[in-house]
N, C-alpha and C. Protein backbone atom coordinates (compact mmCIF):
# COMPACT_ATOMS: atom_id res chain seq x y z
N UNK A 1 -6.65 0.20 9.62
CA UNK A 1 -6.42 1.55 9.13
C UNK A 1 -7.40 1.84 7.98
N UNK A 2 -8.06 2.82 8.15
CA UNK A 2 -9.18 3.50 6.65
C UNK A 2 -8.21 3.54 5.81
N UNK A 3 -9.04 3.66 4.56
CA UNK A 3 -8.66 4.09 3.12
C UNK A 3 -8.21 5.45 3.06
N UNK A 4 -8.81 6.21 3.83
CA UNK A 4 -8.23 7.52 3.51
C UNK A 4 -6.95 7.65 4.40
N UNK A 5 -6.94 7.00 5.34
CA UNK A 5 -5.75 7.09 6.37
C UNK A 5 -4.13 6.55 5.09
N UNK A 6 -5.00 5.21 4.64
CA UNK A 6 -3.92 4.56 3.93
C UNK A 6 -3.16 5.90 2.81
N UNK A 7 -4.30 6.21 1.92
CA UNK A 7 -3.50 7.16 0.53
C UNK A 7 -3.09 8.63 1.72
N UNK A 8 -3.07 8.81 2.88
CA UNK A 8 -2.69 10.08 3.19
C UNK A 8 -0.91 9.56 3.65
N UNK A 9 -0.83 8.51 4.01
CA UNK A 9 0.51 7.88 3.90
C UNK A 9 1.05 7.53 2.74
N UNK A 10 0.43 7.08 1.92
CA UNK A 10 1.18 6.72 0.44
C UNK A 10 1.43 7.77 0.17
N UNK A 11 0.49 9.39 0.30
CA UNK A 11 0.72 10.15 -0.47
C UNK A 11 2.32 11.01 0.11
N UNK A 12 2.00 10.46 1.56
CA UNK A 12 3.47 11.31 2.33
C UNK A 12 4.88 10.38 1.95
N UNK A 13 4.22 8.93 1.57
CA UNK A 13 5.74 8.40 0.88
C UNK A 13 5.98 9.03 0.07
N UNK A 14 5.20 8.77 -1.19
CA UNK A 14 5.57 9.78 -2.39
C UNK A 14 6.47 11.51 -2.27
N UNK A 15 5.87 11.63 -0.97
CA UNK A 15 6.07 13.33 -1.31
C UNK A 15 7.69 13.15 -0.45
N UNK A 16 7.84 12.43 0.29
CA UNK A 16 9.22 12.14 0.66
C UNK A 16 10.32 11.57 -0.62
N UNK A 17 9.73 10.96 -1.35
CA UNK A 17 10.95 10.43 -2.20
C UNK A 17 11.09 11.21 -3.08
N UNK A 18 10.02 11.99 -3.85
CA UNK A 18 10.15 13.63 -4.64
C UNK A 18 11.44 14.20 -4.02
N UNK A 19 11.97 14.12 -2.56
CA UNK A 19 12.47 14.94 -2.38
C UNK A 19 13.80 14.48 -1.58
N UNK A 20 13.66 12.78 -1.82
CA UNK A 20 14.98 12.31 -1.38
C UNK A 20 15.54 11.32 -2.71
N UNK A 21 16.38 11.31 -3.24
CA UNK A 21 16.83 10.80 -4.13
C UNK A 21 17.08 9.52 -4.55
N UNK A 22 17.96 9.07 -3.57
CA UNK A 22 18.25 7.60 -3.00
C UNK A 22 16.46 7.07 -2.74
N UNK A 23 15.93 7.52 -2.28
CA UNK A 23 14.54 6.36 -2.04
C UNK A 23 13.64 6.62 -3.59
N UNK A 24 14.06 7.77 -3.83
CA UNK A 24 13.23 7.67 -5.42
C UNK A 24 13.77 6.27 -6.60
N UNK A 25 15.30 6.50 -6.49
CA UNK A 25 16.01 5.43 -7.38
C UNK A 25 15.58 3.86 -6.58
N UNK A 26 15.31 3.92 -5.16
CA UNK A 26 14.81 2.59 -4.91
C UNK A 26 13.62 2.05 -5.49
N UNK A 27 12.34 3.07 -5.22
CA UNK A 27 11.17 2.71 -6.04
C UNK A 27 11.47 2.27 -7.41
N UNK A 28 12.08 3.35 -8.52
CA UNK A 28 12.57 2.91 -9.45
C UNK A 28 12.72 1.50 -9.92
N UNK A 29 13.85 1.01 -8.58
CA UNK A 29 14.22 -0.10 -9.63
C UNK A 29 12.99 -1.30 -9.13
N UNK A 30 12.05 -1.03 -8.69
CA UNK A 30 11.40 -1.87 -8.00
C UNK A 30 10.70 -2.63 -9.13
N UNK A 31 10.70 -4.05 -8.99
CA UNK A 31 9.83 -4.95 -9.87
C UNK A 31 8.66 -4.86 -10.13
N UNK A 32 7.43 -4.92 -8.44
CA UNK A 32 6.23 -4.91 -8.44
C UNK A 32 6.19 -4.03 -7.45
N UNK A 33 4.76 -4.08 -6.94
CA UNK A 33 4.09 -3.62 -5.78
C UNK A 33 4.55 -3.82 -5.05
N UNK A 34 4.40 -5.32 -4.64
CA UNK A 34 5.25 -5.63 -3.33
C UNK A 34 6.49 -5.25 -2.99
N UNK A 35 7.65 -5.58 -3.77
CA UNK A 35 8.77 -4.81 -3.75
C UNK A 35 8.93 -3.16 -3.45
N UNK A 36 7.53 -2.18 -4.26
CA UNK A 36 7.37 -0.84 -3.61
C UNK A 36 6.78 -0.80 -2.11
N UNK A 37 5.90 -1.56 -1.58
CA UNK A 37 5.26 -2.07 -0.65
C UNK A 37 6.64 -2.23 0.69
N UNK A 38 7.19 -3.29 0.22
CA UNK A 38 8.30 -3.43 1.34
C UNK A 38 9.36 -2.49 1.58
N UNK A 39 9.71 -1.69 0.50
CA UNK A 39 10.42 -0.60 0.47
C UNK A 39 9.69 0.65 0.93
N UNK A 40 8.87 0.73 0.89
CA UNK A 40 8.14 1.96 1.60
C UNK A 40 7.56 1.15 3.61
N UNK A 41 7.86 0.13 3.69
CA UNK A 41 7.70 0.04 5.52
C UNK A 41 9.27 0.24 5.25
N UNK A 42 10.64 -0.33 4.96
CA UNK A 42 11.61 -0.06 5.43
C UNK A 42 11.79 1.11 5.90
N UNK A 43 11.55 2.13 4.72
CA UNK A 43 11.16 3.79 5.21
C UNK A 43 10.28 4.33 6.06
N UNK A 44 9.41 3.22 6.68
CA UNK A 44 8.55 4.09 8.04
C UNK A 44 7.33 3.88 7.75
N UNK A 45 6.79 3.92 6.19
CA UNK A 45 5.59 4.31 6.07
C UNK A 45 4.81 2.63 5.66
N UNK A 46 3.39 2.32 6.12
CA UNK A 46 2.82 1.60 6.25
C UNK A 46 1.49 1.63 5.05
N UNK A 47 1.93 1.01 4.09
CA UNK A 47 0.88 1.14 3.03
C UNK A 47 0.62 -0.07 2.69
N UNK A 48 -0.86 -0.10 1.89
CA UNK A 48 -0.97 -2.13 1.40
C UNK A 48 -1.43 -1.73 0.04
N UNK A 49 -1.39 -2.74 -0.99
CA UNK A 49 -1.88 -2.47 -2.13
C UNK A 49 -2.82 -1.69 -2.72
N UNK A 50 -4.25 -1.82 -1.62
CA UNK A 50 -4.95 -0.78 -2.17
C UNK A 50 -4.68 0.50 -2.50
N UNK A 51 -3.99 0.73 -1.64
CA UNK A 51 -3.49 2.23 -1.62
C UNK A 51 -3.19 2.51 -2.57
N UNK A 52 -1.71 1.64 -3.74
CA UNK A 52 -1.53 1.82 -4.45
C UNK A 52 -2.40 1.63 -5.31
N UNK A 53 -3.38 0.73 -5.49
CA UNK A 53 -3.84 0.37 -6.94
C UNK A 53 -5.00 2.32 -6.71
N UNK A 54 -5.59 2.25 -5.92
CA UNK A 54 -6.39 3.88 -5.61
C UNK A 54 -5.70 5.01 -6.49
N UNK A 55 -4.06 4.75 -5.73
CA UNK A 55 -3.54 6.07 -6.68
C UNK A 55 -3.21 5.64 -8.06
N UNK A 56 -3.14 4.52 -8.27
CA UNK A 56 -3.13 4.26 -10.07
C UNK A 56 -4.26 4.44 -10.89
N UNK A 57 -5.58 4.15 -10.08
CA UNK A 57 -6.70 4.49 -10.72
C UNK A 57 -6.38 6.36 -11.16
N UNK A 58 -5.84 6.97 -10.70
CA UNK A 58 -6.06 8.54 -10.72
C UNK A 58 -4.89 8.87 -11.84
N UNK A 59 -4.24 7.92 -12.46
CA UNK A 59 -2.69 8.24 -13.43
C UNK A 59 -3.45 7.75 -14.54
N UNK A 60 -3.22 8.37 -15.73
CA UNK A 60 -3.91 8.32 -17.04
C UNK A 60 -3.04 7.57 -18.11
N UNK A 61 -1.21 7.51 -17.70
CA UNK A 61 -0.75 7.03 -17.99
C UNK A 61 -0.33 5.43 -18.25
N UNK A 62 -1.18 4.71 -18.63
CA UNK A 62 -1.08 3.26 -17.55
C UNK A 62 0.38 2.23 -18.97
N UNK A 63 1.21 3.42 -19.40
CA UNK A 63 2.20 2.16 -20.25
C UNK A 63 3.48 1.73 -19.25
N UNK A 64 3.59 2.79 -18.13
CA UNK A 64 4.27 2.54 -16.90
C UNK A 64 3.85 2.18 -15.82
N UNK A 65 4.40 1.77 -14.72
CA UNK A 65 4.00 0.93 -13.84
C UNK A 65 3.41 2.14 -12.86
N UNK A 66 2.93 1.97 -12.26
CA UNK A 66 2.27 3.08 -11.19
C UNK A 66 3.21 3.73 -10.61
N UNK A 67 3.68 3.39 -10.25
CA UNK A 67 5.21 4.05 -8.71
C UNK A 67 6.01 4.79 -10.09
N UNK A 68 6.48 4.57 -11.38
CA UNK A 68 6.85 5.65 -12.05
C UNK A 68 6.08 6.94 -12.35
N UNK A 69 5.20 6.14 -12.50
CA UNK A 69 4.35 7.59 -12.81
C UNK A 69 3.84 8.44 -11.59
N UNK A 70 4.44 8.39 -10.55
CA UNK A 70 4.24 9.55 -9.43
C UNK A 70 5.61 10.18 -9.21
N UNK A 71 6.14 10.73 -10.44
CA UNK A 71 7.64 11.37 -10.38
C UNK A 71 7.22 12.37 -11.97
N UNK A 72 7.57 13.09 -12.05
CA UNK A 72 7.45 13.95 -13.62
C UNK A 72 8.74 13.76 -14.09
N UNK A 73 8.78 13.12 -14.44
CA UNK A 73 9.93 12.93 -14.84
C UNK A 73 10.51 12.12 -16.31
C-alpha cells in the first residue's frame, strides 16, 4: 500500500473517531502506537506506523502523544 493510500486511511480513522465516542476514548487510553495501530485494524482500518509518525510530523504540539493531539480537545 503507498504512503498516500496509508494517511488517506489514517486520516478516515481519525475522522471516524471525531465522531464516534467509544473509539475516541479507546485511542485515548492507548499506551503507544502499536496499541493505536491494533485498535484501529480492530475497527477496519489498516494503518502502520509510518502513517502515524507522517501525521505527527504535521502536529506542532509534540508534549502529547500524537493520537491525542488529533482531537481539539
Amino acid at each position: 500500500m503507498s504512503d498516500v493510500e496509508q494517511d488517506q486511511i489514517l486520516d478516515q480513522f481519525i475522522q471516524r473517531a471525531r465522531s464516534d465516542q467509544s473509539l475516541r476514548d479507546e485511542i485515548k487510553s492507548a499506551l503507544n502506537q502499536d496499541e493505536v495501530i491494533a485498535i484501529a485494524q480492530r475497527w477496519g482500518f489498516s494503518i502502520d506506523s509510518m502513517a502515524i509518525l507522517r501525521k505527527w510530523s504535521k502536529h506542532t504540539d509534540f508534549s502529547k502523544p500524537t493520537w491525542l493531539g488529533w482531537f481539539d480537545e
